[in-house]
Each structure stands twice: as structure tokens, then as C-alpha cells.
Protein backbone atom coordinates (compact mmCIF):
# COMPACT_ATOMS: atom_id res chain seq x y z
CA UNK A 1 6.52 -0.02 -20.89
CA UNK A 2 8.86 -1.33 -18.16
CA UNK A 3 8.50 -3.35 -15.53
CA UNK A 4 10.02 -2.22 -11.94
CA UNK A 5 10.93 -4.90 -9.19
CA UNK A 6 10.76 -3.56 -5.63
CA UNK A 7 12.14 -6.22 -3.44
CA UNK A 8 10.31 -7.73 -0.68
CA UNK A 9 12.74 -7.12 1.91
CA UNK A 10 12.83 -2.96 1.08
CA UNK A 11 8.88 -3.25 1.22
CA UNK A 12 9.48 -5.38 4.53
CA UNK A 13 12.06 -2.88 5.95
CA UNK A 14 9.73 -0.14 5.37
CA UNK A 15 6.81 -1.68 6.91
CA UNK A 16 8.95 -1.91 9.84
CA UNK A 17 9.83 1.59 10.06
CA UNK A 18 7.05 2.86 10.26
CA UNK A 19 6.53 1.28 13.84
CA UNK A 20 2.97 -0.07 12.80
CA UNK A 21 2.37 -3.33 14.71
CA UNK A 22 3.23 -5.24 17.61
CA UNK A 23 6.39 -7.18 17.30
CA UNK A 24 5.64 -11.09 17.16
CA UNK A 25 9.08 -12.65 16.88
CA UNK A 26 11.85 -10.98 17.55
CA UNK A 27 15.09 -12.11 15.33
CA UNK A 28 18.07 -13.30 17.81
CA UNK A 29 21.26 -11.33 17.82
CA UNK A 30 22.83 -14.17 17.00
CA UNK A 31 20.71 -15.66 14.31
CA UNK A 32 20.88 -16.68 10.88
CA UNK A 33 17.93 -15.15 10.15
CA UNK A 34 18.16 -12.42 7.34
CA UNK A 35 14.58 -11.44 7.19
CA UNK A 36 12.49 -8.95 9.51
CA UNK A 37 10.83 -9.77 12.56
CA UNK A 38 6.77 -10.72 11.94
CA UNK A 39 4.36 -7.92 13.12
CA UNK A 40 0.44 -8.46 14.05
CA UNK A 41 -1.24 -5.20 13.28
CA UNK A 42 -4.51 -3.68 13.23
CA UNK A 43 -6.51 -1.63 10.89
CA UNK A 44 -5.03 1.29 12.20
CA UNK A 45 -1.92 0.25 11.84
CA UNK A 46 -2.29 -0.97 8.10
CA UNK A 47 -4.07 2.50 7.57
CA UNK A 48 -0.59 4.22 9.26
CA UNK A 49 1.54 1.65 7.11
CA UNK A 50 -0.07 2.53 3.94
CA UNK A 51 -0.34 6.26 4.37
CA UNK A 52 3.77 5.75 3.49
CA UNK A 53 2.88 5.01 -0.40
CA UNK A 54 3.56 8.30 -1.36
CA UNK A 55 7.39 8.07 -0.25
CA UNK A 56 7.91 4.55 -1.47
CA UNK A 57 6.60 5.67 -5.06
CA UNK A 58 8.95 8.95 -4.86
CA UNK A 59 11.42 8.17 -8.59
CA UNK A 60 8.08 6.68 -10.52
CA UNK A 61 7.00 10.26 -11.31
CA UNK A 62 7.76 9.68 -15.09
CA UNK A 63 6.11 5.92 -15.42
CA UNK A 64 2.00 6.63 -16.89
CA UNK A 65 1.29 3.25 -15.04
CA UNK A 66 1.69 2.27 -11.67
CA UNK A 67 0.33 -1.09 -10.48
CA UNK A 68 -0.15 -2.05 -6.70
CA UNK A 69 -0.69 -5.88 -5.87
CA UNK A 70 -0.87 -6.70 -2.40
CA UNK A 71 -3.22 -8.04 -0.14
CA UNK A 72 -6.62 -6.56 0.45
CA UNK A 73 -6.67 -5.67 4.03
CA UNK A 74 -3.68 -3.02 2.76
CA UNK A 75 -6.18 -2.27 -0.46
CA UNK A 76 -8.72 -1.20 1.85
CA UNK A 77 -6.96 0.93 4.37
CA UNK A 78 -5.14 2.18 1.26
CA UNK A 79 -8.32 3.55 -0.20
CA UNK A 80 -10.89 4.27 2.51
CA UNK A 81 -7.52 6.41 4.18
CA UNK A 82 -4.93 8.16 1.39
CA UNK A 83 -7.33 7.77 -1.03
CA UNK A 84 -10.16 9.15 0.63
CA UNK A 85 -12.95 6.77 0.08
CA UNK A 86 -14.43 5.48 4.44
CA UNK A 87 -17.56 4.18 2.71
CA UNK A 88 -15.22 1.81 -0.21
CA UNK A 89 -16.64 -1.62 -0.51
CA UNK A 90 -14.27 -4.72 0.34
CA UNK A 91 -12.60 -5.88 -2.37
CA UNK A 92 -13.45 -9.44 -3.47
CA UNK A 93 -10.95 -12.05 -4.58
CA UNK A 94 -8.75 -10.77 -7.95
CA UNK A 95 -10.20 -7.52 -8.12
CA UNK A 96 -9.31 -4.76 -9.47
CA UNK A 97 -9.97 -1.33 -9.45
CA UNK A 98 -8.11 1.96 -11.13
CA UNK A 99 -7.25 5.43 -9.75
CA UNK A 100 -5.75 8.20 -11.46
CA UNK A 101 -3.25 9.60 -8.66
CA UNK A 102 -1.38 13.03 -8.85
CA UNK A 103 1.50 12.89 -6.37
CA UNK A 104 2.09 16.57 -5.63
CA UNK A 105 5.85 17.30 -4.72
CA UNK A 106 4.67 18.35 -0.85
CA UNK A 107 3.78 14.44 -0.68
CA UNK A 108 0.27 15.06 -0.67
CA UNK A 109 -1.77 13.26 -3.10
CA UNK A 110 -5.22 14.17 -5.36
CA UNK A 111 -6.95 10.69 -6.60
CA UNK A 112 -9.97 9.53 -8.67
CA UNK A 113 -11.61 6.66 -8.64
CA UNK A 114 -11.63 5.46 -12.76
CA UNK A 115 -13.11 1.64 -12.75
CA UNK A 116 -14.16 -0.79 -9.75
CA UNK A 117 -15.69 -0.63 -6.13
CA UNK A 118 -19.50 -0.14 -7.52
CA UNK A 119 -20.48 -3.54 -8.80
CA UNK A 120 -17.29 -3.39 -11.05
CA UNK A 121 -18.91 -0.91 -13.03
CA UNK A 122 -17.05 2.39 -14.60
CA UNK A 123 -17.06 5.34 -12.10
CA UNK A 124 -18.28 8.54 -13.86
């Protein structure tokens, strides 16, 4: 197994292109400042944000194992949007919980829920 690196600032850039949010500061012309501006967004802007997996894990076709850490406010417009679970439970602190995800080459996606989000107990 390997272990793939995406940098923060292509994960920031992306966010950003997507247009999801409501710009908070603004980085001068003139400044220093190398990173993006900060965004405030809403669940229907996470939802939008994270409907963009599919592109950003475009060249991982060949990997068995995928593994998405981020926050859970992105976890759960992840899931009850692409992944097509509205009724998914919050996650709690250090959860985790396993699809199996086809990634179909029109970008659409096919996913089952394996372990997690019913009392941590094995999906059948």
C-alpha cells in the first residue's frame, strides 16, 4: 500500500472554485499572504463543495483503499448528498465509517454503506 499526500492548498484552491461560501477576508493585492481567502458557508454550500469528490479523486482509480479525513460537517453533507444517505446519523468524535464506492467514468458514482452510522454496527 501507498500513501498519497494531497496538499492543503490544492484542497483549499478547489474549495474555492467551486464558489461555495461567502468570502470572509479577502487577501490584499499587495500582500504577503500565500494562502486563500477564508469562506463562511452553509450546509448547502458544504453539500455543493463536496459533490466535487468525484473530480478530486479522478488518477486513484487503481488504489483498493481510499481514506477521507476531514471534518464532520463535510462527512455529513458528503454522505446524506453524493452518497445518498438524507436520514445518516451525525458522526460522533473519531468515527469512522466505510463505503465501497464505484466511480463510473461519466463522474457519477454507485456507493454502499459497509460498517458505521447504525450504532457502529456492520451494515448488511
Amino acid at each position: 500500500p501507498s500513501f498519497v499526500y494531497m496538499s492543503s492548498n490544492d484542497l483549499l484552491n478547489f474549495d474555492l472554485d467551486c464558489g461555495c461560501g461567502e468570502v470572509l477576508s479577502p487577501c490584499p493585492e499587495n500582500s504577503e499572504m500565500t494562502s486563500p481567502p477564508m469562506t463562511l458557508e452553509d450546509k448547502e454550500d458544504v453539500r455543493r463543495r463536496s459533490a466535487g469528490l468525484p473530480l478530486l479523486l479522478q488518477g486513484f482509480e487503481d488504489d483498493e483503499a481510499v481514506a477521507i479525513v476531514t471534518h464532520k460537517g463535510f462527512l455529513r453533507e458528503l454522505e446524506r448528498g453524493l452518497l445518498g444517505r438524507p436520514e445518516a446519523t451525525e458522526f460522533g468524535n473519531c468515527e469512522v465509517r466505510v463505503y465501497d464506492v464505484t466511480l463510473h467514468a461519466d463522474g457519477t458514482l454507485h456507493s454502499k454503506l459497509l460498517y458505521g452510522g447504525l450504532d457502529d454496527q456492520q451494515v448488511e
